[in-house]
PDB file of N, CA and C in Angstrom:
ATOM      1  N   UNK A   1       2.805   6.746 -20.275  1.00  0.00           N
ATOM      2  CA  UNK A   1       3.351   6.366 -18.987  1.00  0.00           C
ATOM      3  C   UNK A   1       3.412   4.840 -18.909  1.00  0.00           C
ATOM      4  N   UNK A   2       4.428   4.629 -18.416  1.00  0.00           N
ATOM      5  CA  UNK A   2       4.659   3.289 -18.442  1.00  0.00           C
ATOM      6  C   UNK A   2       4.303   2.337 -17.026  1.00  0.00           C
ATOM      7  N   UNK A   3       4.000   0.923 -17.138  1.00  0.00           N
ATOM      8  CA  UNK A   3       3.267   0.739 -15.450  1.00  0.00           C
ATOM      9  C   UNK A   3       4.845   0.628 -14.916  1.00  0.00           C
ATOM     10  N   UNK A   4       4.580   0.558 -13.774  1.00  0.00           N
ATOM     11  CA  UNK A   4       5.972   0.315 -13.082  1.00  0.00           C
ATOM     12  C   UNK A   4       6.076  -1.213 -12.495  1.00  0.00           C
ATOM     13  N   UNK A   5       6.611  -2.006 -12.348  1.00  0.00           N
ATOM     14  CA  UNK A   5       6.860  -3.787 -12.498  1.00  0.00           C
ATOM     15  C   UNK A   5       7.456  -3.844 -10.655  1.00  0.00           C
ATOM     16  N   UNK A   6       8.389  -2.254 -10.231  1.00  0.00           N
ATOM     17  CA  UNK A   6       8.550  -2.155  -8.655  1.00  0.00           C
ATOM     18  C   UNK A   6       8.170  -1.163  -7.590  1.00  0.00           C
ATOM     19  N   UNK A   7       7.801  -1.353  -6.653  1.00  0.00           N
ATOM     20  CA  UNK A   7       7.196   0.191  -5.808  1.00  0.00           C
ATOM     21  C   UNK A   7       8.747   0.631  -5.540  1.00  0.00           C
ATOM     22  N   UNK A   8       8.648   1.980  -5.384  1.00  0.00           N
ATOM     23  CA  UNK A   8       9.749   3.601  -4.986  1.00  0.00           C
ATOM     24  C   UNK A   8      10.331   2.745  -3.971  1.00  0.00           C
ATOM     25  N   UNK A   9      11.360   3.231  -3.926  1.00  0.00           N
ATOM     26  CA  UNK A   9      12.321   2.953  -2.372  1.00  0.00           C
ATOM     27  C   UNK A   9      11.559   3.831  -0.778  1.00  0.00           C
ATOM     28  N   UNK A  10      10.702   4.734  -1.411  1.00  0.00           N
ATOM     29  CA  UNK A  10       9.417   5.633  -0.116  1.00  0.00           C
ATOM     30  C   UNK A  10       8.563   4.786   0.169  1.00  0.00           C
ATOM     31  N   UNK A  11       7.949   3.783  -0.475  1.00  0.00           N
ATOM     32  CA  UNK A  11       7.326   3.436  -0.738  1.00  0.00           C
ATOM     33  C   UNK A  11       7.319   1.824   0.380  1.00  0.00           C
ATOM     34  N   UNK A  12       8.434   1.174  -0.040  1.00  0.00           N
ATOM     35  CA  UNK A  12       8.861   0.027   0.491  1.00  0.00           C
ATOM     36  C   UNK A  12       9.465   0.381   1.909  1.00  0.00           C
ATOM     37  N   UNK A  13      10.055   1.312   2.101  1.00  0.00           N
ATOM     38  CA  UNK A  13      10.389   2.242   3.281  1.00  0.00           C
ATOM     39  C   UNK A  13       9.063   1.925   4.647  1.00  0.00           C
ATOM     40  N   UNK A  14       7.909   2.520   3.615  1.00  0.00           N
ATOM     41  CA  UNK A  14       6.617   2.821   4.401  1.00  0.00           C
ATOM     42  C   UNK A  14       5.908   1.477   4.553  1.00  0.00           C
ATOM     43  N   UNK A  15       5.964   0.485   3.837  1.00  0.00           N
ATOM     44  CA  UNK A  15       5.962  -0.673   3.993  1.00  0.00           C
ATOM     45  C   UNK A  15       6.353  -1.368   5.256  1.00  0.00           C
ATOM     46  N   UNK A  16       7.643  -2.012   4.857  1.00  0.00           N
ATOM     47  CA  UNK A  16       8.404  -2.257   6.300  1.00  0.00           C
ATOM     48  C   UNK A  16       8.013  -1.524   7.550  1.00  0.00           C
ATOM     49  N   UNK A  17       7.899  -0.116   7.680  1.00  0.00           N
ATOM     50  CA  UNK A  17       7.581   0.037   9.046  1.00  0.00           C
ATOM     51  C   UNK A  17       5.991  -0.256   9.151  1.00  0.00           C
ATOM     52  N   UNK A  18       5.313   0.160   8.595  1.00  0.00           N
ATOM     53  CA  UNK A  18       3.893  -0.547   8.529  1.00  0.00           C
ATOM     54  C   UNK A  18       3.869  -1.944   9.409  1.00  0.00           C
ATOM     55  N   UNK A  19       4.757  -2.760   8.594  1.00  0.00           N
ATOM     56  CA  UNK A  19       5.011  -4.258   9.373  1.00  0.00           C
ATOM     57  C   UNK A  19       4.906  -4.398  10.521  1.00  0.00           C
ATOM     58  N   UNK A  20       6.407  -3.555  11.029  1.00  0.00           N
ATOM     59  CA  UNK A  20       6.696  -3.443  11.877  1.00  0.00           C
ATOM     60  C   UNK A  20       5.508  -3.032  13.539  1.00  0.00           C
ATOM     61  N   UNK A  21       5.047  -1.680  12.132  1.00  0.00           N
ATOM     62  CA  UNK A  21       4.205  -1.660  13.365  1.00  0.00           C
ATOM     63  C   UNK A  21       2.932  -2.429  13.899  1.00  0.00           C
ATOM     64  N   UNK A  22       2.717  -3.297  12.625  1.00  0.00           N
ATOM     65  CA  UNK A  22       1.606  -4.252  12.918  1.00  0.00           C
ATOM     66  C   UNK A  22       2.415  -5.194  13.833  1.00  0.00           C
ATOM     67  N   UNK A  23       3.194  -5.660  13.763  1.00  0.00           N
ATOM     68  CA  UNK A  23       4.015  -6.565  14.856  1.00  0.00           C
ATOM     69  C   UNK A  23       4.023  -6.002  16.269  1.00  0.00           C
ATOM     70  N   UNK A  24       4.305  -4.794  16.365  1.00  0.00           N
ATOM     71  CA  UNK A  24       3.892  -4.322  18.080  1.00  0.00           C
ATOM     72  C   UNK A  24       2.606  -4.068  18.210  1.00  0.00           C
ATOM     73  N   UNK A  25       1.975  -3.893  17.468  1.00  0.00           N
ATOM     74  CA  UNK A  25       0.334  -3.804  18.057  1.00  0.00           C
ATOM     75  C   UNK A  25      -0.529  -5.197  18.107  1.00  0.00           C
ATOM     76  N   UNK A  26       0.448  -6.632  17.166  1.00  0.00           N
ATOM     77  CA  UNK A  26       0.226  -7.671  17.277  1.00  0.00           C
ATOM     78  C   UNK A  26       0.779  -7.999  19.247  1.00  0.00           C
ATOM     79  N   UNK A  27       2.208  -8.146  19.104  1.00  0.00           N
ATOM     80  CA  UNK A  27       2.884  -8.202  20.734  1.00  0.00           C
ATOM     81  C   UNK A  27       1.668  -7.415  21.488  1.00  0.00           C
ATOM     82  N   UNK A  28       1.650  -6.567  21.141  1.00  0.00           N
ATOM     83  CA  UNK A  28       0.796  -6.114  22.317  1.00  0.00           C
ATOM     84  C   UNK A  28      -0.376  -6.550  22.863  1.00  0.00           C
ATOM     85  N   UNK A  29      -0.837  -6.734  21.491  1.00  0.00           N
ATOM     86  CA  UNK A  29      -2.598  -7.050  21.512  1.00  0.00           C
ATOM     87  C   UNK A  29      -2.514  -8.966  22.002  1.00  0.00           C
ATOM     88  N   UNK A  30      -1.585  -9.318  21.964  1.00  0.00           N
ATOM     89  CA  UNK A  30      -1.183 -10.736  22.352  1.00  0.00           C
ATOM     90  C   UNK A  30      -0.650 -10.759  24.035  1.00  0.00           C
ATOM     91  N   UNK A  31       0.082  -9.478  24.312  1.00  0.00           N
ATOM     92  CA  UNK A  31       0.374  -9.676  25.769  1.00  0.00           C
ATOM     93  C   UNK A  31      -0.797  -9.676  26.669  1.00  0.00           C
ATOM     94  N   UNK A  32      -1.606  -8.337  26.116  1.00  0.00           N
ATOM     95  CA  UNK A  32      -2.881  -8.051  26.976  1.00  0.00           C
ATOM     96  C   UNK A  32      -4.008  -9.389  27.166  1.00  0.00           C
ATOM     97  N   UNK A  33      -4.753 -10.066  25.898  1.00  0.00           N
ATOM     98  CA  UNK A  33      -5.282 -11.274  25.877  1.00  0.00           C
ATOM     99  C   UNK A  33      -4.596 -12.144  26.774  1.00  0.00           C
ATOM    100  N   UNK A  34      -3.433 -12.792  26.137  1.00  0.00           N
ATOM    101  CA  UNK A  34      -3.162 -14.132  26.823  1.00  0.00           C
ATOM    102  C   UNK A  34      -2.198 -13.310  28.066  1.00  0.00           C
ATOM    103  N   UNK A  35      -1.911 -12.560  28.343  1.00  0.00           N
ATOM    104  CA  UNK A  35      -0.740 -12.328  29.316  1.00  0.00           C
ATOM    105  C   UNK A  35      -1.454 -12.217  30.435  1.00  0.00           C
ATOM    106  N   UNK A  36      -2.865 -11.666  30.381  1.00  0.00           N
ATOM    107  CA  UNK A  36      -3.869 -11.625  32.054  1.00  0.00           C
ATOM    108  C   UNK A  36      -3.844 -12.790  32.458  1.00  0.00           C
ATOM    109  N   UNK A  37      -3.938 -13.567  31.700  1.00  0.00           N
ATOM    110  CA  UNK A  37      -4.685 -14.946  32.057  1.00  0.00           C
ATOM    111  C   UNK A  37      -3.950 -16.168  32.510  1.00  0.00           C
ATOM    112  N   UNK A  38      -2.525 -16.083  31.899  1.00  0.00           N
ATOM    113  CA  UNK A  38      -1.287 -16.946  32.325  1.00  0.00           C
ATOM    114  C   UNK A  38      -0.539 -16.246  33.080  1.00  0.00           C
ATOM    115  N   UNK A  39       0.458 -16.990  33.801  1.00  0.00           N
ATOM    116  CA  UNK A  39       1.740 -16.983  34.435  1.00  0.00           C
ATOM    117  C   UNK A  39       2.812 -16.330  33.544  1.00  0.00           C
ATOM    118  N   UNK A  40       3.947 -15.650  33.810  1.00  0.00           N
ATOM    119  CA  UNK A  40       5.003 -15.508  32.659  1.00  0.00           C
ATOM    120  C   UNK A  40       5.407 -17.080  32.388  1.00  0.00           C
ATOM    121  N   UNK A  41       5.825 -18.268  32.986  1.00  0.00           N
ATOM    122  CA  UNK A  41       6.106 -19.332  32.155  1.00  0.00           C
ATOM    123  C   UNK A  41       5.069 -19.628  31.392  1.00  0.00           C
ATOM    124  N   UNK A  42       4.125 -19.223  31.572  1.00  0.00           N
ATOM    125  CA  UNK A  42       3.415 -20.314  30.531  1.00  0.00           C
ATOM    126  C   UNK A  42       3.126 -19.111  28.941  1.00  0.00           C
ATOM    127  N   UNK A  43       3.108 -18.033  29.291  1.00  0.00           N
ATOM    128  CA  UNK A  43       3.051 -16.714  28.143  1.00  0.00           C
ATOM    129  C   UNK A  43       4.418 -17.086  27.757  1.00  0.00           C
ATOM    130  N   UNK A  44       6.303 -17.542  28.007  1.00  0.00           N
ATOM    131  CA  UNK A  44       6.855 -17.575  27.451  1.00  0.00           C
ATOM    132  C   UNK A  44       6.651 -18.744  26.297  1.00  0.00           C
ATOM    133  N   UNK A  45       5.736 -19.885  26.997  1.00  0.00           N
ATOM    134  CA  UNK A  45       5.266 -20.997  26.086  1.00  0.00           C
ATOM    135  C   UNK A  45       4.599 -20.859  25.075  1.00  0.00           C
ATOM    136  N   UNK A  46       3.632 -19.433  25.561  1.00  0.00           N
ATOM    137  CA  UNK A  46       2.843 -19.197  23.872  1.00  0.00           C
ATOM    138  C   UNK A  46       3.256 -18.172  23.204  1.00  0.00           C
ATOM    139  N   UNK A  47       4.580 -17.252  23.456  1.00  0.00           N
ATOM    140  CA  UNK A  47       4.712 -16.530  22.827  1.00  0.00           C
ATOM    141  C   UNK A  47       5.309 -16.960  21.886  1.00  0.00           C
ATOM    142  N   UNK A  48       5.478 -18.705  21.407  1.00  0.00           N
ATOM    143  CA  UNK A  48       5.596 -18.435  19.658  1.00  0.00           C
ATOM    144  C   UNK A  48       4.721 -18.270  18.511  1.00  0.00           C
ATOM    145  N   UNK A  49       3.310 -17.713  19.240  1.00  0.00           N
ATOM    146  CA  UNK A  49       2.777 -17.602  18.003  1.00  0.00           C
ATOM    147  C   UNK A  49       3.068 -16.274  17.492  1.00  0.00           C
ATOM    148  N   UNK A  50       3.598 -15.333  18.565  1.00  0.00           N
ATOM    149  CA  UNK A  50       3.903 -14.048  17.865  1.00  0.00           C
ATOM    150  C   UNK A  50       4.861 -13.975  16.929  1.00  0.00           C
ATOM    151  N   UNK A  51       5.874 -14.827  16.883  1.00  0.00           N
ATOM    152  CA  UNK A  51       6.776 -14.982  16.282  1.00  0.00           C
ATOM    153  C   UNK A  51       6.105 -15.791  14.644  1.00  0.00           C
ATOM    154  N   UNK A  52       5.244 -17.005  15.259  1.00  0.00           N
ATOM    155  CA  UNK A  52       4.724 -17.145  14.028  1.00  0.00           C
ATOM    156  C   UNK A  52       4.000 -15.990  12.826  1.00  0.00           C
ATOM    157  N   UNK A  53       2.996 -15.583  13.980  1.00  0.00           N
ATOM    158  CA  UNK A  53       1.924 -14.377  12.897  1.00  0.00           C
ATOM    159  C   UNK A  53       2.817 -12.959  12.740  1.00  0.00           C
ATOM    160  N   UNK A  54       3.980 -12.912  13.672  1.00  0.00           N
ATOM    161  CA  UNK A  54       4.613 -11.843  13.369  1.00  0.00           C
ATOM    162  C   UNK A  54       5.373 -11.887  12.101  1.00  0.00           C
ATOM    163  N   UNK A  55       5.998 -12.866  11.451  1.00  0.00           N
ATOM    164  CA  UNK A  55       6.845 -13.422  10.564  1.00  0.00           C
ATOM    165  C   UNK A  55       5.586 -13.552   9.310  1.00  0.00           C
ATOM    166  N   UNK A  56       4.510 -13.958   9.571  1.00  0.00           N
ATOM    167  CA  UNK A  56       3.824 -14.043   8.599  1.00  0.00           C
ATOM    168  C   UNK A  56       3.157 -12.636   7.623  1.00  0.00           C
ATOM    169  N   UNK A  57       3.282 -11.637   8.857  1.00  0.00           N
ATOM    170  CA  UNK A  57       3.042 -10.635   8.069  1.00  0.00           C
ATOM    171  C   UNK A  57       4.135  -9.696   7.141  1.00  0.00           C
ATOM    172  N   UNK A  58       5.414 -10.362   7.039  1.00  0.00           N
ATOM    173  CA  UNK A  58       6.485  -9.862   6.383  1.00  0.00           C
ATOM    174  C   UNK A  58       6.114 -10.602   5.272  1.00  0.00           C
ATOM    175  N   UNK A  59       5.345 -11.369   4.796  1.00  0.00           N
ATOM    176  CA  UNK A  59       5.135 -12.259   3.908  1.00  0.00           C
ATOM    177  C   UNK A  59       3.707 -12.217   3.138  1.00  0.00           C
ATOM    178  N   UNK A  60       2.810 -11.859   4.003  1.00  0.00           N
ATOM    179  CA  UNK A  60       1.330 -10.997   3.841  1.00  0.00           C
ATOM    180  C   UNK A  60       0.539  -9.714   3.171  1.00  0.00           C
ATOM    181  N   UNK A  61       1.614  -8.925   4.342  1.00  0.00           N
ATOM    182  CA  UNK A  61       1.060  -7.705   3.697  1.00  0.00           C
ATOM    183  C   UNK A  61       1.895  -7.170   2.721  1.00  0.00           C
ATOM    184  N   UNK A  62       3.064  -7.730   2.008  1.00  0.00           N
ATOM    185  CA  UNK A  62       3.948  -7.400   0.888  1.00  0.00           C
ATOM    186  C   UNK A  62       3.039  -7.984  -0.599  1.00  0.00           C
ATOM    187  N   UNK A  63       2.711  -9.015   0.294  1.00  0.00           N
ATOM    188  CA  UNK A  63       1.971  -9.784  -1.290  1.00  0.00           C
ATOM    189  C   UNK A  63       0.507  -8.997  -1.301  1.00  0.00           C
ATOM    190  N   UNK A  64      -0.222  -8.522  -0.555  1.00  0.00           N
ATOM    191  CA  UNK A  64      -1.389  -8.154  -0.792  1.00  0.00           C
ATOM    192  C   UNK A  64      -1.450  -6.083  -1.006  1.00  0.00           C
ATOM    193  N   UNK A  65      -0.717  -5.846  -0.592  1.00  0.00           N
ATOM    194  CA  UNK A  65       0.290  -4.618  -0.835  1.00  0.00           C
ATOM    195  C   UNK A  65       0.393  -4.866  -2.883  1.00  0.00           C
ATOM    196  N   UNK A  66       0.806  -5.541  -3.091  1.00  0.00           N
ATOM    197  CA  UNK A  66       1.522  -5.390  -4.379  1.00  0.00           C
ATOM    198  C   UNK A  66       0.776  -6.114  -5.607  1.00  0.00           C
ATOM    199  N   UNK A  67      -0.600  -7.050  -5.145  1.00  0.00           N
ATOM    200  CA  UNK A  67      -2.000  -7.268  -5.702  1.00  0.00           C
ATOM    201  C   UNK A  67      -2.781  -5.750  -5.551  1.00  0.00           C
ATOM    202  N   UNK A  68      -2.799  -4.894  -5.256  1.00  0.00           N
ATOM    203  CA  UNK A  68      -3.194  -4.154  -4.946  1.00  0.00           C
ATOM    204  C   UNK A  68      -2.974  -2.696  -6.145  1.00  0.00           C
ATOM    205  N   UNK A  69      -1.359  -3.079  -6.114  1.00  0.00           N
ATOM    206  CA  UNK A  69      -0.694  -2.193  -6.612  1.00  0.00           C
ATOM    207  C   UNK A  69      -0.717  -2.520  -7.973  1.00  0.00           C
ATOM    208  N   UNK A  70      -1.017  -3.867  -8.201  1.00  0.00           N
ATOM    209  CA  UNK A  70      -1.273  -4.629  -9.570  1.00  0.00           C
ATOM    210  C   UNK A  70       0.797  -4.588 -10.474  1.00  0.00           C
ATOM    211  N   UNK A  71       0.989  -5.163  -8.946  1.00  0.00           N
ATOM    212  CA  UNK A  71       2.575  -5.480  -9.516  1.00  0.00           C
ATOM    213  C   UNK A  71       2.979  -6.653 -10.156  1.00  0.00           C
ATOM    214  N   UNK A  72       3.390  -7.304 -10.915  1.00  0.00           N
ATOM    215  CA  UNK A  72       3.826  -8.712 -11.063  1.00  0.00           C
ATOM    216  C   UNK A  72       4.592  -9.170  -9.920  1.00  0.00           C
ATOM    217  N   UNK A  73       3.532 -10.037  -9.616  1.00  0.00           N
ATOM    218  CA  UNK A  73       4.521 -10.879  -8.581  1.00  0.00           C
ATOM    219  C   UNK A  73       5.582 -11.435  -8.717  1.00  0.00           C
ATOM    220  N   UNK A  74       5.887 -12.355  -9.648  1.00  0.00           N
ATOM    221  CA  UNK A  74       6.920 -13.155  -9.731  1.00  0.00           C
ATOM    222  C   UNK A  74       8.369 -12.483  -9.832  1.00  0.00           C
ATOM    223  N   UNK A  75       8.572 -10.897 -10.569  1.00  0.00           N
ATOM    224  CA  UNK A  75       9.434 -10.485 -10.930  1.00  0.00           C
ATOM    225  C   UNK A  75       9.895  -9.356  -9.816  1.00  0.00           C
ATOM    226  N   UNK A  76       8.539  -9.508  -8.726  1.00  0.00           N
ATOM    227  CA  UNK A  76       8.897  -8.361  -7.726  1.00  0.00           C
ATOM    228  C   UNK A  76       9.627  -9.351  -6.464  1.00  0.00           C
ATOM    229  N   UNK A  77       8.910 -10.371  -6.435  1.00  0.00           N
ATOM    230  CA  UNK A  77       9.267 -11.023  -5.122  1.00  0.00           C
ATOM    231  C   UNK A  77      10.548 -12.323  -5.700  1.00  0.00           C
ATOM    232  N   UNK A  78      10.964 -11.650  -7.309  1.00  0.00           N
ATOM    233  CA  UNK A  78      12.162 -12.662  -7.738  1.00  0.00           C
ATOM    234  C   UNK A  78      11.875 -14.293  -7.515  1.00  0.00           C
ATOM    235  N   UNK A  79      10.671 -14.902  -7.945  1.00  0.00           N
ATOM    236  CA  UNK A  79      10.465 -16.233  -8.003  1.00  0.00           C
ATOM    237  C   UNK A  79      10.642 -17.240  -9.161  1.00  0.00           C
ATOM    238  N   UNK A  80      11.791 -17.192  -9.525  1.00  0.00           N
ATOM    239  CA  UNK A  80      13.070 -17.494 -10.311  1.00  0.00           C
ATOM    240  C   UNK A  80      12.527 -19.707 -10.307  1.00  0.00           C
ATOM    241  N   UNK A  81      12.706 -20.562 -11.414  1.00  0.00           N
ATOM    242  CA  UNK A  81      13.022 -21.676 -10.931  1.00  0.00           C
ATOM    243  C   UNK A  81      14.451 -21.840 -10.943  1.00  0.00           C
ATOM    244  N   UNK A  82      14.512 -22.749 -10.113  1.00  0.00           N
ATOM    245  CA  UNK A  82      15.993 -23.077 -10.175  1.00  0.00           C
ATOM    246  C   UNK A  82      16.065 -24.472 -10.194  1.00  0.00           C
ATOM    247  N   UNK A  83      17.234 -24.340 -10.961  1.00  0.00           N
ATOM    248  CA  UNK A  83      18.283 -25.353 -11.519  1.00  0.00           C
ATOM    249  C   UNK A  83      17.983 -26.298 -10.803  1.00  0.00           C
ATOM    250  N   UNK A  84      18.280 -27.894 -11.285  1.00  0.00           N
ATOM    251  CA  UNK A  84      18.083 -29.251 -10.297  1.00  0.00           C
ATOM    252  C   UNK A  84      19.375 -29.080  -9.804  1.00  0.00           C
ATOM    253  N   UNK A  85      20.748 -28.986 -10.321  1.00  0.00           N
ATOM    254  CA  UNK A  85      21.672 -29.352  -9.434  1.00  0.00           C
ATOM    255  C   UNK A  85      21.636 -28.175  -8.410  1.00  0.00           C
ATOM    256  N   UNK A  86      21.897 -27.220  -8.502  1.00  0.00           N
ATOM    257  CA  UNK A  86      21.583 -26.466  -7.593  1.00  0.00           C
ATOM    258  C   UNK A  86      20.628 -27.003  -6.081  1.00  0.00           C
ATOM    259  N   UNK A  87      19.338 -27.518  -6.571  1.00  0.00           N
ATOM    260  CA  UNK A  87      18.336 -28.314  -5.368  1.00  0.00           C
ATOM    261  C   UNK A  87      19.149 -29.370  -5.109  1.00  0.00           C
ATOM    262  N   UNK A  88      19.786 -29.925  -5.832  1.00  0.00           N
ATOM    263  CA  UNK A  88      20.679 -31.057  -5.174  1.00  0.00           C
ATOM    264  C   UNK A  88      21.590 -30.993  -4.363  1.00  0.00           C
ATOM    265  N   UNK A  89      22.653 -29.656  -4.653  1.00  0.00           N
ATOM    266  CA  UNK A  89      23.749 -29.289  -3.752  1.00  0.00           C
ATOM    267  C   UNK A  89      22.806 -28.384  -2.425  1.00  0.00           C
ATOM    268  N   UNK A  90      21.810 -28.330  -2.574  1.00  0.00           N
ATOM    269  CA  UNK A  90      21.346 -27.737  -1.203  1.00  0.00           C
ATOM    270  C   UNK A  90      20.911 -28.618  -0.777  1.00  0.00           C
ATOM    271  N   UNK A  91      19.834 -29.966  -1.076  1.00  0.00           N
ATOM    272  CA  UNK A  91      19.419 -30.780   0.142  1.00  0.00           C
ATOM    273  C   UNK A  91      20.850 -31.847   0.452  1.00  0.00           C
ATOM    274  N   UNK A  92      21.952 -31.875  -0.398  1.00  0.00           N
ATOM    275  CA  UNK A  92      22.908 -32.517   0.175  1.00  0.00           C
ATOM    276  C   UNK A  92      23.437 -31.634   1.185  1.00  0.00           C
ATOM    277  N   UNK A  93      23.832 -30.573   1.185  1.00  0.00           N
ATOM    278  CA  UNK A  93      24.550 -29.572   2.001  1.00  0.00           C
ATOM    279  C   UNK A  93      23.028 -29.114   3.435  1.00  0.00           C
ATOM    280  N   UNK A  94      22.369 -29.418   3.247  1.00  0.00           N
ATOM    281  CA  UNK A  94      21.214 -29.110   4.376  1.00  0.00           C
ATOM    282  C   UNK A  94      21.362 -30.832   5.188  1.00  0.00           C
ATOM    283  N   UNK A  95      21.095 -31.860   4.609  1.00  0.00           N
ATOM    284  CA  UNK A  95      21.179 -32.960   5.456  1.00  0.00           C
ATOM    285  C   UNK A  95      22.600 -33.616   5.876  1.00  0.00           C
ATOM    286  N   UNK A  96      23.584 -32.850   5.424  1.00  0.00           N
ATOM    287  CA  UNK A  96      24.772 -33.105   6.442  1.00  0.00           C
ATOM    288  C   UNK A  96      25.058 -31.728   7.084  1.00  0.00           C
ATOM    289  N   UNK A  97      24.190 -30.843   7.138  1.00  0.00           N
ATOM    290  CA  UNK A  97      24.237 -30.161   8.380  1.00  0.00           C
ATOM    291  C   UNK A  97      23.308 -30.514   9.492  1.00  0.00           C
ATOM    292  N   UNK A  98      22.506 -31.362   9.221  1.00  0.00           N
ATOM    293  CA  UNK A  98      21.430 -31.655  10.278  1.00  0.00           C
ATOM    294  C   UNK A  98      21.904 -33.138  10.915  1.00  0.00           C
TER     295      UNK A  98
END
């Protein structure tokens, strides 16, 4: 048997919603704490950390998910170097969009 280098398409399926659902039980568990205690303006002021730790766990539990699974990282999450001109035509094309 050979190891496998990617998890099943069931697999990554069950993943993602996993996320997902850590993200509403994050929102949630974030409304109840800070939402008693503030005003809605000032909860719209901190609700970017949900957005922060929510975003972070699309990034988290994939990598510790797949240490787990004893996947190669580099070839699962495609961490490729790239080319200098390539980095060149993007920070030229990023700072004349900004």
């Amino acid at each position: 048997m050979s190891k496998k280098s990617f998890p099943e398409p069931v697999e990554a399926l069950l993943l993602i919603l996993a996320i997902l659902v850590g993200i509403v039980i994050l929102t949630l568990f974030f409304s109840i704490l800070i939402g008693i205690n503030l005003g809605a303006q000032d909860f719209e002021k901190n609700a970017r950390f949900i957005f922060i730790f929510g975003g972070s766990l699309f990034i988290i539990v994939p990598y510790i998910y797949s240490r787990i699974k004893k996947y190669e990282i580099r070839p699962l999450f495609r961490l490729n170097a790239v080319p200098g001109p390539i980095i060149f035509l993007s920070v030229l094309c990023g700072v004349s969009l900004s």
